[in-house]
N, C-alpha and C. Protein backbone atom coordinates (compact mmCIF):
# COMPACT_ATOMS: atom_id res chain seq x y z
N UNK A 1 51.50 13.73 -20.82
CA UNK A 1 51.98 12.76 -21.76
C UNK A 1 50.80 12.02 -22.41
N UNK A 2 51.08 11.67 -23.43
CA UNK A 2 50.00 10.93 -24.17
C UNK A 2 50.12 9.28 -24.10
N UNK A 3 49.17 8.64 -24.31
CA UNK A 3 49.19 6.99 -24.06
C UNK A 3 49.93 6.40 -25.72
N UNK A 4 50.80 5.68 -25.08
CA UNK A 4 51.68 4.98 -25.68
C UNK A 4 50.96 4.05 -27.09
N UNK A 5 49.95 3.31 -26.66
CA UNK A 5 49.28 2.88 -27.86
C UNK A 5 47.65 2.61 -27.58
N UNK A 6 47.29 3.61 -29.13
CA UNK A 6 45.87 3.40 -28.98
C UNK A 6 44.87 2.41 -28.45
N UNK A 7 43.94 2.97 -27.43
CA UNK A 7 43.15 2.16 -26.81
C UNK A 7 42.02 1.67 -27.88
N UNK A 8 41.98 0.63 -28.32
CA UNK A 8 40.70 0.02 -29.67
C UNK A 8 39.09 0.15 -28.82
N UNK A 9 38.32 0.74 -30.14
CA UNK A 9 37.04 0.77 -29.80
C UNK A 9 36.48 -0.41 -28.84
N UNK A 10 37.03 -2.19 -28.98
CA UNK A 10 36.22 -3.46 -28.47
C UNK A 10 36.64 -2.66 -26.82
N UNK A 11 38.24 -2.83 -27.08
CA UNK A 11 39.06 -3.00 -25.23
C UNK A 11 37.94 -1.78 -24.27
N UNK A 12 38.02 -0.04 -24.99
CA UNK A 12 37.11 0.27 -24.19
C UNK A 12 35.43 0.55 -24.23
N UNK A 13 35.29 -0.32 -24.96
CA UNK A 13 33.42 -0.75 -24.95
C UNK A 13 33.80 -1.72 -23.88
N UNK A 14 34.60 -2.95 -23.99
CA UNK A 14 34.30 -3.62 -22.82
C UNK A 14 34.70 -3.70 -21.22
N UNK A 15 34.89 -2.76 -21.30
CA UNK A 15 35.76 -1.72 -19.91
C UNK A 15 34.85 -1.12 -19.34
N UNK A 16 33.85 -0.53 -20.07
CA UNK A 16 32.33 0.18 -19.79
C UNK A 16 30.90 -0.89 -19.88
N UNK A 17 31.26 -2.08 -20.18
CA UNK A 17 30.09 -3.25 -20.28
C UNK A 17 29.31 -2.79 -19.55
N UNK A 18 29.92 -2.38 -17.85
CA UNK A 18 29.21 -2.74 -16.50
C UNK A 18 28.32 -1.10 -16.14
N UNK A 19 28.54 -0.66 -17.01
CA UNK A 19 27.92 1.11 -16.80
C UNK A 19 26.40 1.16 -17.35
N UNK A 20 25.75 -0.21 -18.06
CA UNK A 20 24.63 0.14 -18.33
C UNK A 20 23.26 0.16 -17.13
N UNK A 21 22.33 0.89 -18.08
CA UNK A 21 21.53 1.71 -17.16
C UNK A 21 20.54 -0.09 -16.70
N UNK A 22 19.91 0.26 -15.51
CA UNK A 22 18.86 -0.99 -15.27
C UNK A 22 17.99 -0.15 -14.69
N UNK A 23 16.53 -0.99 -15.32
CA UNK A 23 15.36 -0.18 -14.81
C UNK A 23 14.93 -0.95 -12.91
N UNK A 24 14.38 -0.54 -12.66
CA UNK A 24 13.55 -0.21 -11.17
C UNK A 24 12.81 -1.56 -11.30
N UNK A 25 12.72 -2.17 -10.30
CA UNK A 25 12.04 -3.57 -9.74
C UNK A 25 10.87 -3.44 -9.01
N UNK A 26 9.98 -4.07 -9.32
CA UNK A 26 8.48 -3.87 -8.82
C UNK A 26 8.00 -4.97 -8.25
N UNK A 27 7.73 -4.84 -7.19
CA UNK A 27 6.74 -5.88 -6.58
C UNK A 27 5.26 -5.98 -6.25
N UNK A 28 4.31 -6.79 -6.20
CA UNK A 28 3.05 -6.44 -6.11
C UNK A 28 2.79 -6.76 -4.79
N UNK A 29 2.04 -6.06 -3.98
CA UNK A 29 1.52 -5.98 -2.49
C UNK A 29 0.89 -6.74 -2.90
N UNK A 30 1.17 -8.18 -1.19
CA UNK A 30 0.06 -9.60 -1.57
C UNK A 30 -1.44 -8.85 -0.88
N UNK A 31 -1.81 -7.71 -0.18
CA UNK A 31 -2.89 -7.30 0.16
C UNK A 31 -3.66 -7.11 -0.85
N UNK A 32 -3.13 -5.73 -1.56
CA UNK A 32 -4.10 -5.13 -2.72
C UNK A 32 -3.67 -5.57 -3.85
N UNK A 33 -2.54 -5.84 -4.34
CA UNK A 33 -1.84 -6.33 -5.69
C UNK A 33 -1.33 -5.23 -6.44
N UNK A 34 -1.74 -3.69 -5.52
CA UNK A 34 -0.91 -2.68 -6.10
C UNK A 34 0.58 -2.85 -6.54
N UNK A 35 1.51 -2.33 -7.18
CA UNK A 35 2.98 -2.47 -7.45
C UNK A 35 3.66 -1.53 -6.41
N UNK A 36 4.46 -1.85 -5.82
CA UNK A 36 5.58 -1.38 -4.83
C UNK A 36 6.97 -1.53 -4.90
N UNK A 37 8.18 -0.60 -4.38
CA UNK A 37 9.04 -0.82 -4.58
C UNK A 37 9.45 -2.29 -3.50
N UNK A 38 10.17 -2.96 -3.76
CA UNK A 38 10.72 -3.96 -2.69
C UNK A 38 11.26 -3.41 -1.55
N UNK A 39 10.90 -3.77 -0.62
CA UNK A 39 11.32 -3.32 1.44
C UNK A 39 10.86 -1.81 1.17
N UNK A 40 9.31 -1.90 0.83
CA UNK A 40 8.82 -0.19 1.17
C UNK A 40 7.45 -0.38 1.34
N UNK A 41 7.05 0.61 2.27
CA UNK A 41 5.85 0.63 2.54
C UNK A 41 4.78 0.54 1.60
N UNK A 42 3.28 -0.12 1.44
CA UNK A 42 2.76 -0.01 0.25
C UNK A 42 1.99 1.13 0.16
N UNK A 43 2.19 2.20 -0.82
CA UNK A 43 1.26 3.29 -0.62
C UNK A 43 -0.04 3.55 -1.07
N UNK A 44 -0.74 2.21 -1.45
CA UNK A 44 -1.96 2.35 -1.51
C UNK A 44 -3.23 1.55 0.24
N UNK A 45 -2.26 0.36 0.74
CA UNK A 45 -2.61 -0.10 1.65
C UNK A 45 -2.00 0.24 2.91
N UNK A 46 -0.93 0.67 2.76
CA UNK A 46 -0.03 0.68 3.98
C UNK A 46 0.85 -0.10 4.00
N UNK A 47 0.61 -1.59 3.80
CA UNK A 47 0.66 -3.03 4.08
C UNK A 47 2.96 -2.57 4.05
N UNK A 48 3.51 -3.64 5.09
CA UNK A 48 4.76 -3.43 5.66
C UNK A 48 5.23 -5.08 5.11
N UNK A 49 4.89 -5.92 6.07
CA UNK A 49 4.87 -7.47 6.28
C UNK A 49 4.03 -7.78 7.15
N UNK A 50 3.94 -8.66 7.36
CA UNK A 50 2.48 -9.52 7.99
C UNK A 50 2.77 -8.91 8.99
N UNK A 51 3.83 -8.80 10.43
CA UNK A 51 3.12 -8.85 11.57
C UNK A 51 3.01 -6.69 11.22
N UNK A 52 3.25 -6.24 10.17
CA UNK A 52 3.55 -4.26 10.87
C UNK A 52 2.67 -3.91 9.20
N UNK A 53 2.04 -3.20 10.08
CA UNK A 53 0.82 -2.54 9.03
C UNK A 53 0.71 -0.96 9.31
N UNK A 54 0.86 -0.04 8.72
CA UNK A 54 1.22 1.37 8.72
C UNK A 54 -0.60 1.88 8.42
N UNK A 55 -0.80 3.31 9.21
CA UNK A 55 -2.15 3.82 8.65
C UNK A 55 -1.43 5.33 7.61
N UNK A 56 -2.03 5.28 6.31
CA UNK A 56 -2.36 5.56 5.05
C UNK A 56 -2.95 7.04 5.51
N UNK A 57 -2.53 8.65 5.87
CA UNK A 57 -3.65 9.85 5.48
C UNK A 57 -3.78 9.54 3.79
N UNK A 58 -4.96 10.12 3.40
CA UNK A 58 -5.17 10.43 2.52
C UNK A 58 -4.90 11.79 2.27
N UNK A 59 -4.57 12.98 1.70
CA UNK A 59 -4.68 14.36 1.38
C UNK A 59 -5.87 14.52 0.77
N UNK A 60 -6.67 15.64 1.56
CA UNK A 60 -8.08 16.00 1.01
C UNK A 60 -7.44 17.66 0.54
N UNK A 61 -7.97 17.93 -0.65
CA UNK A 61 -7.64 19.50 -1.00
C UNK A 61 -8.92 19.64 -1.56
């Protein structure tokens, strides 16, 4: 069956308001000031939170 009366361009644009895209949040490590995602390890220092500090391989090729 088909819908009884046309849905208007505003009603479903604003039905979809909440579907837009958002970019990625960056935080800067207070160690190095590199950018990191928020609650992730820093991958240039390691750095966690003050008391947990992770060790960093480097890849040598």
């Amino acid at each position: 069956m088909l819908p009884f009366h046309k849905t208007s361009k505003m009603r479903k644009r604003t039905r979809r308001s909440h579907h837009a895209v958002v970019g990625v949040q960056v935080n800067r490590c207070p160690k190095c000031s590199q950018s990191k995602l928020p609650h992730r390890m820093c991958a240039n220092c390691g750095y966690v939170n003050k008391s947990l500090s992770l060790v960093v391989n480097e890849d040598q090729e």
